[in-house]
C-alpha atoms as a PDB file:
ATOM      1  CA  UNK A   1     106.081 114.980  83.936  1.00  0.00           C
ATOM      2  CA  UNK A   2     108.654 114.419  86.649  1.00  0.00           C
ATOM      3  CA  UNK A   3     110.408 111.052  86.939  1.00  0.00           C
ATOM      4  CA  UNK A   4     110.447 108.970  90.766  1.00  0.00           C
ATOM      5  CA  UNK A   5     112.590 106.399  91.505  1.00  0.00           C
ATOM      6  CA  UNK A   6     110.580 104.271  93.766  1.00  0.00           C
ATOM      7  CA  UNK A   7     113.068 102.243  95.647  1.00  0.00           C
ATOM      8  CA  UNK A   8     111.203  99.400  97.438  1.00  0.00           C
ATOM      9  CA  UNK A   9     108.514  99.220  94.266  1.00  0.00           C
ATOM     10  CA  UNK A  10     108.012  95.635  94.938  1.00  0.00           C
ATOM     11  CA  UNK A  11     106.915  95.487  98.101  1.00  0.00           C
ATOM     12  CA  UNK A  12     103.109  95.888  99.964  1.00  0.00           C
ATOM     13  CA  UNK A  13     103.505  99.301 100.059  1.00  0.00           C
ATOM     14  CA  UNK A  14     105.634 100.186  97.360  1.00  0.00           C
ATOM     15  CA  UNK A  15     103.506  98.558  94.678  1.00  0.00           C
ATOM     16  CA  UNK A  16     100.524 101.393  96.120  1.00  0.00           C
ATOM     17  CA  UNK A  17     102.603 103.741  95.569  1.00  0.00           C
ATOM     18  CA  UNK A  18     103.492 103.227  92.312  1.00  0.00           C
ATOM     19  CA  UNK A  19      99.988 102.242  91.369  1.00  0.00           C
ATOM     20  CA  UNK A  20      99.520 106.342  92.226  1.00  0.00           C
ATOM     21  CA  UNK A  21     102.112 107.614  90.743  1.00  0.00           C
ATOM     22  CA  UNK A  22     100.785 105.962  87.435  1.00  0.00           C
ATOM     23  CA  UNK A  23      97.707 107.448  87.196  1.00  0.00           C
ATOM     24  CA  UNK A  24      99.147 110.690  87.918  1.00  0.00           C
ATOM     25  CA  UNK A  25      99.251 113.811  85.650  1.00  0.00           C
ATOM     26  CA  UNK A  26     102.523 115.103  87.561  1.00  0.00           C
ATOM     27  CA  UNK A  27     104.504 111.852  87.492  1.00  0.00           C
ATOM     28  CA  UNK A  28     105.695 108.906  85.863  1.00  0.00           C
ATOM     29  CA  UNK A  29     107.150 106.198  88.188  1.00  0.00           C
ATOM     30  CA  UNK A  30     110.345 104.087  87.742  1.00  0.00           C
ATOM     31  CA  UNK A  31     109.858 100.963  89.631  1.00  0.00           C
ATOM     32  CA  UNK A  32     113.557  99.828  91.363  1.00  0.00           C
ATOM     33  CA  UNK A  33     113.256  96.301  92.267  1.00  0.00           C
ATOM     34  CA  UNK A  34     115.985  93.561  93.244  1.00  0.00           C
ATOM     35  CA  UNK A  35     115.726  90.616  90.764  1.00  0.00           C
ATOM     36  CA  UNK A  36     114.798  90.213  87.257  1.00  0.00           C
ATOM     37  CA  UNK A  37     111.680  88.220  87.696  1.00  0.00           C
ATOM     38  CA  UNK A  38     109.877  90.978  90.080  1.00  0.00           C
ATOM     39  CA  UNK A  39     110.027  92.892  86.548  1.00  0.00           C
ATOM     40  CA  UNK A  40     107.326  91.699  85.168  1.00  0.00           C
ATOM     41  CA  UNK A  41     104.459  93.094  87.523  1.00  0.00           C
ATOM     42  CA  UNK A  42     105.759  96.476  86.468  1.00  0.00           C
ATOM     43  CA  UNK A  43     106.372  95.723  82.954  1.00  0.00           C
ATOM     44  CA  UNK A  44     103.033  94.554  82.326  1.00  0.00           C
ATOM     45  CA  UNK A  45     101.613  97.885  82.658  1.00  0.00           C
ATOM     46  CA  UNK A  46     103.756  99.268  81.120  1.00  0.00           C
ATOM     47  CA  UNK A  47     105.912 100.756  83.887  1.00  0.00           C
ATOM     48  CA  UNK A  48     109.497 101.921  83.954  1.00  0.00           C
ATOM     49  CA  UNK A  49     111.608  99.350  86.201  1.00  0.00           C
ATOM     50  CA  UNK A  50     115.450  99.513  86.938  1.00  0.00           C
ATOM     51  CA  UNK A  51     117.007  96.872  88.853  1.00  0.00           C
ATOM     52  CA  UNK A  52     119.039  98.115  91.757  1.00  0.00           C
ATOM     53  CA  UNK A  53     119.915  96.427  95.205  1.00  0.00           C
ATOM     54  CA  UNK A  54     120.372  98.335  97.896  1.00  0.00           C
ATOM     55  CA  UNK A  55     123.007  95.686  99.418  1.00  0.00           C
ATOM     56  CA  UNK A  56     125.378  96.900  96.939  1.00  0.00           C
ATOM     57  CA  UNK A  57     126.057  99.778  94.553  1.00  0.00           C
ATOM     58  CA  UNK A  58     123.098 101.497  92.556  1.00  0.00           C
ATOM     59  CA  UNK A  59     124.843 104.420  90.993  1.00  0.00           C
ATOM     60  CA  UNK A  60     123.724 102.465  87.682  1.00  0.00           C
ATOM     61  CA  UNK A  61     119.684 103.499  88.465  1.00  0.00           C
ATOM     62  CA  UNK A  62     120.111 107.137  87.597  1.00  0.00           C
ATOM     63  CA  UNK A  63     121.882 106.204  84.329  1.00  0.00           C
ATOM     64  CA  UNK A  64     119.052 105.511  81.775  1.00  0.00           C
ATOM     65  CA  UNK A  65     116.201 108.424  82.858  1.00  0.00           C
ATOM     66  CA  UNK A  66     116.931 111.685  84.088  1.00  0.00           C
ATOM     67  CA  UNK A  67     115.407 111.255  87.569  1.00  0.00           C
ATOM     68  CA  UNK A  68     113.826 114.344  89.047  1.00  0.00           C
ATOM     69  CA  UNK A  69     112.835 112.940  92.185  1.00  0.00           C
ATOM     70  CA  UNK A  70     113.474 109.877  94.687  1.00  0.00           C
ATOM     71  CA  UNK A  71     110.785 108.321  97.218  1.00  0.00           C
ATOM     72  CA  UNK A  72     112.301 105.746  99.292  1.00  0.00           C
ATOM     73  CA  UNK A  73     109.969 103.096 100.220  1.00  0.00           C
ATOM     74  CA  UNK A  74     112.250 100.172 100.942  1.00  0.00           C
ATOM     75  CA  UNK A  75     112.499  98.050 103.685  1.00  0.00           C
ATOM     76  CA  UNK A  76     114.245  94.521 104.758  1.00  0.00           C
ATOM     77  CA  UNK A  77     111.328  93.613 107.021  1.00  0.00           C
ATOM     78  CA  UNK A  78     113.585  93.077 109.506  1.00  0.00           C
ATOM     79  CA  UNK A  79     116.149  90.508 108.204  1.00  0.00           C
ATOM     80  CA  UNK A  80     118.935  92.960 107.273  1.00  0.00           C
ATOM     81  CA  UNK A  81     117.860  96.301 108.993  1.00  0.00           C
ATOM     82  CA  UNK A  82     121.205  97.676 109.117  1.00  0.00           C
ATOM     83  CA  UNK A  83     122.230  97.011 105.203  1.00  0.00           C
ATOM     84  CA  UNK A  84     119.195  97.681 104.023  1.00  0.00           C
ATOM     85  CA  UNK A  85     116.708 100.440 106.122  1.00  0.00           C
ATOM     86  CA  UNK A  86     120.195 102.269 107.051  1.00  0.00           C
ATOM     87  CA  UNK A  87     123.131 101.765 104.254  1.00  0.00           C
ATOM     88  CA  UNK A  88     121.026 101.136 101.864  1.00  0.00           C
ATOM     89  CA  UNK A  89     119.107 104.300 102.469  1.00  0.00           C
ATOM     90  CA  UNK A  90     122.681 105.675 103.067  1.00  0.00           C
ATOM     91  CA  UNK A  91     123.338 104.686  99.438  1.00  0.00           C
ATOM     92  CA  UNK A  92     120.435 106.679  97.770  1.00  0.00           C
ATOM     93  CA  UNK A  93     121.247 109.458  99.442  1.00  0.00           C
ATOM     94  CA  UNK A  94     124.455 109.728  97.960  1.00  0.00           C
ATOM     95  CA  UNK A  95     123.732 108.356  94.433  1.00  0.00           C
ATOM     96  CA  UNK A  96     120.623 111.368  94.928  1.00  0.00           C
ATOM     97  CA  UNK A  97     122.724 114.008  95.302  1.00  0.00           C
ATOM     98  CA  UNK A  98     125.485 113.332  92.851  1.00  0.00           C
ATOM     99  CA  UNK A  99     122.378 113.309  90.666  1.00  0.00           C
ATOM    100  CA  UNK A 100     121.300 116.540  91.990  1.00  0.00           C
ATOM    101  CA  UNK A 101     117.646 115.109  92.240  1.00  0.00           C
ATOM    102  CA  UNK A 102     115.200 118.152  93.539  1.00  0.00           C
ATOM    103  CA  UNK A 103     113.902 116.077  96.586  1.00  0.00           C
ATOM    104  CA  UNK A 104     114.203 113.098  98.156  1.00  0.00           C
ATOM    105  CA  UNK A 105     111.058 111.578 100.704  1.00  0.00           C
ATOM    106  CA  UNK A 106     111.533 108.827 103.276  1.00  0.00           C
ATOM    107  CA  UNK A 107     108.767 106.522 104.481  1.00  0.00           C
ATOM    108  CA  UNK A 108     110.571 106.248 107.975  1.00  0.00           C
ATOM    109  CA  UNK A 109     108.772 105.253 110.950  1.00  0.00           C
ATOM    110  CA  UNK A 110     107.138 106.633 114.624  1.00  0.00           C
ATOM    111  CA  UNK A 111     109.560 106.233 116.744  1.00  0.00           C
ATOM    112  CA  UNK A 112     112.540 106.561 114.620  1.00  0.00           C
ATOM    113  CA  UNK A 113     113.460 109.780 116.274  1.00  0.00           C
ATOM    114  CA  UNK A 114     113.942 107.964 119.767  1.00  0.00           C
ATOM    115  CA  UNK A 115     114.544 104.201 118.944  1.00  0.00           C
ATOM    116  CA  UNK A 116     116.417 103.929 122.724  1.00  0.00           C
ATOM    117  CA  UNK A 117     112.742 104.382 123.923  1.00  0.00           C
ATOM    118  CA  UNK A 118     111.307 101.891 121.910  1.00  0.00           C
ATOM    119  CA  UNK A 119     109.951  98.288 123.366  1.00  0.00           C
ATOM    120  CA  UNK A 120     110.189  96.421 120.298  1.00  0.00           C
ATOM    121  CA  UNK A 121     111.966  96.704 117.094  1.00  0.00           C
ATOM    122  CA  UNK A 122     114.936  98.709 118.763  1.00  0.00           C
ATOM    123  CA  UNK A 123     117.272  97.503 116.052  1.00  0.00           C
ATOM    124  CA  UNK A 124     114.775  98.857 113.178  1.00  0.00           C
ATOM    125  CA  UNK A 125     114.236 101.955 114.681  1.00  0.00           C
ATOM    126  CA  UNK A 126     117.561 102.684 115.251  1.00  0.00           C
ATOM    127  CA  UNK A 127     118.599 101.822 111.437  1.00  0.00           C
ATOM    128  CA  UNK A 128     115.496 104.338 110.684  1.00  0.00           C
ATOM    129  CA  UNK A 129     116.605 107.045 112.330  1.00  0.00           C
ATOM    130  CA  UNK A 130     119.896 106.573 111.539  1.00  0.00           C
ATOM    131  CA  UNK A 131     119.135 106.874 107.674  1.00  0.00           C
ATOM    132  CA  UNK A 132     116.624 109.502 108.454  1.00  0.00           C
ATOM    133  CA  UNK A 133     119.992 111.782 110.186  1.00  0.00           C
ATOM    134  CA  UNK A 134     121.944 111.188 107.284  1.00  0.00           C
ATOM    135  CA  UNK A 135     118.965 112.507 104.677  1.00  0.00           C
ATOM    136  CA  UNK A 136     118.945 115.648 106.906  1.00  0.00           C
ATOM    137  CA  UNK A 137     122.600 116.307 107.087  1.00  0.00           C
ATOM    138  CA  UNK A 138     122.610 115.943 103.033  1.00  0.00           C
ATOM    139  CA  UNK A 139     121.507 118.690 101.514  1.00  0.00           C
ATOM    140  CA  UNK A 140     119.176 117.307  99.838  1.00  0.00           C
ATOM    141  CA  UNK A 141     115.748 118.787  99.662  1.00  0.00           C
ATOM    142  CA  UNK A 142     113.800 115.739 101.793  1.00  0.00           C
ATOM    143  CA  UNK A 143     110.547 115.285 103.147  1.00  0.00           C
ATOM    144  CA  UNK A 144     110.556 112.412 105.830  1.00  0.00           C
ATOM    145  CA  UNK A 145     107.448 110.605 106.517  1.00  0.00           C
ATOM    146  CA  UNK A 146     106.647 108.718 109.968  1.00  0.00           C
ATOM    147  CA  UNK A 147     103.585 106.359 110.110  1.00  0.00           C
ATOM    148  CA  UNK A 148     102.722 104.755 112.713  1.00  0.00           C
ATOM    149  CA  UNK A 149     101.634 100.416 112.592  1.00  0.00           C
ATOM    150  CA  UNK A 150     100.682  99.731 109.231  1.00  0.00           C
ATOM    151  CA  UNK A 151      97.416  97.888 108.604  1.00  0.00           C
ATOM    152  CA  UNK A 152      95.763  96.887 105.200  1.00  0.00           C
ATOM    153  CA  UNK A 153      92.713  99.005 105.386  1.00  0.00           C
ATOM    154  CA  UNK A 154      90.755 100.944 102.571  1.00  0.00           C
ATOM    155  CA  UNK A 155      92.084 104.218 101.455  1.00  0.00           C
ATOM    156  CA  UNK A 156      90.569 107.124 103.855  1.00  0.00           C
ATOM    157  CA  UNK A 157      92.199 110.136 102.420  1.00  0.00           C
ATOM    158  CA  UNK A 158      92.252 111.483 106.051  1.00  0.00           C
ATOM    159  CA  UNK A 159      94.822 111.206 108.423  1.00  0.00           C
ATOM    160  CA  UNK A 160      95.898 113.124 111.524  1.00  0.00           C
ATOM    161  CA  UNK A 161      99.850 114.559 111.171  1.00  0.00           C
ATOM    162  CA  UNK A 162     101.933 116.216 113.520  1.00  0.00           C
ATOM    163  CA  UNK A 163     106.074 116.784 113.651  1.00  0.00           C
ATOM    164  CA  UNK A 164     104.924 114.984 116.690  1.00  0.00           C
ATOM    165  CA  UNK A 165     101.905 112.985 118.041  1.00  0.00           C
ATOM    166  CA  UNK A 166     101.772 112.436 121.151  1.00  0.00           C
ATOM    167  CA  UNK A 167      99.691 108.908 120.812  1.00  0.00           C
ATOM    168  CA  UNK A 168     100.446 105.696 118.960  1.00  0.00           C
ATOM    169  CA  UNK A 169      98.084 103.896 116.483  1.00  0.00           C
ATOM    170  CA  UNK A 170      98.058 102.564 113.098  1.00  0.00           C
ATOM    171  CA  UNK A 171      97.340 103.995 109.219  1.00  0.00           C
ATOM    172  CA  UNK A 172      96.039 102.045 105.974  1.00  0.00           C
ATOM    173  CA  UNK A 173      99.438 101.634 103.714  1.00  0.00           C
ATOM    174  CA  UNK A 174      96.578 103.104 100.902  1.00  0.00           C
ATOM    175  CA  UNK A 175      96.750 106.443 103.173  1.00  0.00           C
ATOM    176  CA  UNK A 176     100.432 106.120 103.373  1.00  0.00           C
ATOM    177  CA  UNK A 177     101.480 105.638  99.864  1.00  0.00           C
ATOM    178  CA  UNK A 178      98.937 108.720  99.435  1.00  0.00           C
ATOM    179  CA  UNK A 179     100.654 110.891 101.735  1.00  0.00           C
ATOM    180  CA  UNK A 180     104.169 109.786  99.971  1.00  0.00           C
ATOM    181  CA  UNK A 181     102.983 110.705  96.542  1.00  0.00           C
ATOM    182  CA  UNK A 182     100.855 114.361  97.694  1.00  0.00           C
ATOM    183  CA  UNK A 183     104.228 115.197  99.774  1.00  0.00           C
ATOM    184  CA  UNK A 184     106.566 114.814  96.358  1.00  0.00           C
ATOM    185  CA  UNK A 185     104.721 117.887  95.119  1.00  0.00           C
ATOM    186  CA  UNK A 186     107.428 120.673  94.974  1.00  0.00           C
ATOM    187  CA  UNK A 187     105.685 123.040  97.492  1.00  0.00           C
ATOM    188  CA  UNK A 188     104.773 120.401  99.970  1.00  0.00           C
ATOM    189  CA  UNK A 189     106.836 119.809 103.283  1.00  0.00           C
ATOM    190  CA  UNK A 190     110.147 120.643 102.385  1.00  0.00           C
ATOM    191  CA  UNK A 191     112.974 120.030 104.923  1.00  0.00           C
ATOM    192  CA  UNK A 192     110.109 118.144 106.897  1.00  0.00           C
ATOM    193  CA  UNK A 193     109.563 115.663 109.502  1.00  0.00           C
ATOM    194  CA  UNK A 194     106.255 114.381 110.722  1.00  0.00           C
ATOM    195  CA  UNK A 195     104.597 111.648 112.072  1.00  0.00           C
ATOM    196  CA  UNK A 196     101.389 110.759 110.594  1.00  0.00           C
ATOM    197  CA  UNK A 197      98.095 107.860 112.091  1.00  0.00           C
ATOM    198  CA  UNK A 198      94.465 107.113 110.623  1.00  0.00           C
ATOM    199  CA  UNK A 199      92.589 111.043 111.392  1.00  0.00           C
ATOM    200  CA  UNK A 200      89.585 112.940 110.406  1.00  0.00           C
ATOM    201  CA  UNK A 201      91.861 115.436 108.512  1.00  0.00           C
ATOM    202  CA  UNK A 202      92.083 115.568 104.678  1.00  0.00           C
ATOM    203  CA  UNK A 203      95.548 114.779 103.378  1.00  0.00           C
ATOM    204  CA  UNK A 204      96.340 117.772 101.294  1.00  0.00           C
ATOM    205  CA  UNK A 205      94.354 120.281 104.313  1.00  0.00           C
ATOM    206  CA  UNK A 206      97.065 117.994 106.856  1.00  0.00           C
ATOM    207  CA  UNK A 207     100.502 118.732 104.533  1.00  0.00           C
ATOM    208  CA  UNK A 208      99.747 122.584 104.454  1.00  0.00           C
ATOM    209  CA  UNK A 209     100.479 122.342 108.422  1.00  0.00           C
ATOM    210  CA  UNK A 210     103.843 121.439 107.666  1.00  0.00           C
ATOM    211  CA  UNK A 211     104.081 123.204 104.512  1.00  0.00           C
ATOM    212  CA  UNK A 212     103.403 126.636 106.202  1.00  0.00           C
ATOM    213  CA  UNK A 213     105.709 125.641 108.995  1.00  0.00           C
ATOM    214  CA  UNK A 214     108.489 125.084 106.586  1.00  0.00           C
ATOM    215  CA  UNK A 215     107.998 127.729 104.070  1.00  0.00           C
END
């Protein structure tokens, strides 16, 4: 089984995520959280954690597993977007690659590639896409993932996923967190960048576009 470091395990989405990653055959999660006491969740099924902030060093993380793999799920929810969603994300990268981790995937966000565009959340965006150039310029192995508004609805299993969509709309964080744990697979969306929204298309049937693409 392959070790993640899920950075951003404590939060809505994070915790899905996770949750997956558990009950997978492939993969056994290590939880990153912040402070001691988020722990505990983790702990009590029995789940790796490592505490790490991204506000400050986290070279330690990679110390006590051998970590095949990263998924980068964090976010500041828009109190510290520049320290966390960009440096922060800046941070990984680098700790990833002097760890020579196989591949690295970003939950980013639609509209990250043209934040200037954007009506709201300019500031988010921008700190997106700036950690988003930075994973690409690595050379790292990296899948980056771009859903659009986030909504707590039951997991689908369908989406629709493009390098581009030319529409806005929103996707379950279950379908998400799906989509983040199908696209750690090794032969899945490598060197990728899409966007993804609720669809009618299977998730594994929607990653071979991208797959193919990028073989």
């Amino acid at each position: 089984m392959e070790n993640i470091l899920v950075a951003g395990a404590n939060g809505t989405t994070g915790k899905k995520i996770v949750n997956l990653l558990n009950q997978s055959q492939y993969f056994n999660p290590i939880a990153m959280v912040r402070k001691e006491k988020q722990k505990a969740f983790f702990e009590a099924k029995q789940i790796d954690t490592v505490l790490g902030d991204l506000e400050d060093d986290i070279s330690h993380v990679f110390n006590n597993k051998t970590i095949d793999k990263v998924l980068f799920a964090a976010g500041s929810g828009g109190k510290n977007v520049v320290e966390v969603d960009q440096e922060g994300a800046k941070r990984m990268v680098d700790a990833s690659k002097k760890n020579n981790i196989k591949k690295f995937v970003m939950l980013s966000s639609m509209g990250a590639d043209q934040p200037e565009k954007a009506e709201q959340l300019q500031d988010y965006l921008k700190a997106k896409h700036n950690a988003d150039e930075y994973l690409k310029s690595s050379g790292l192995n990296y899948s980056i993932v771009r859903p659009g508004s986030l909504t707590n609805g039951e997991l689908t299993n369908k989406i629709q996923l493009d390098q581009k969509l030319d529409t806005q709309g929103e996707i379950s964080r279950n379908d998400v967190a799906q989509t983040l744990v199908s696209t750690l697979n090794d032969d899945v969306a490598n060197q990728a960048t899409f966007e993804i929204l609720k669809g009618e298309t299977l998730i594994g049937e929607a990653l071979d576009k991208v797959s193919v693409v990028n073989a």
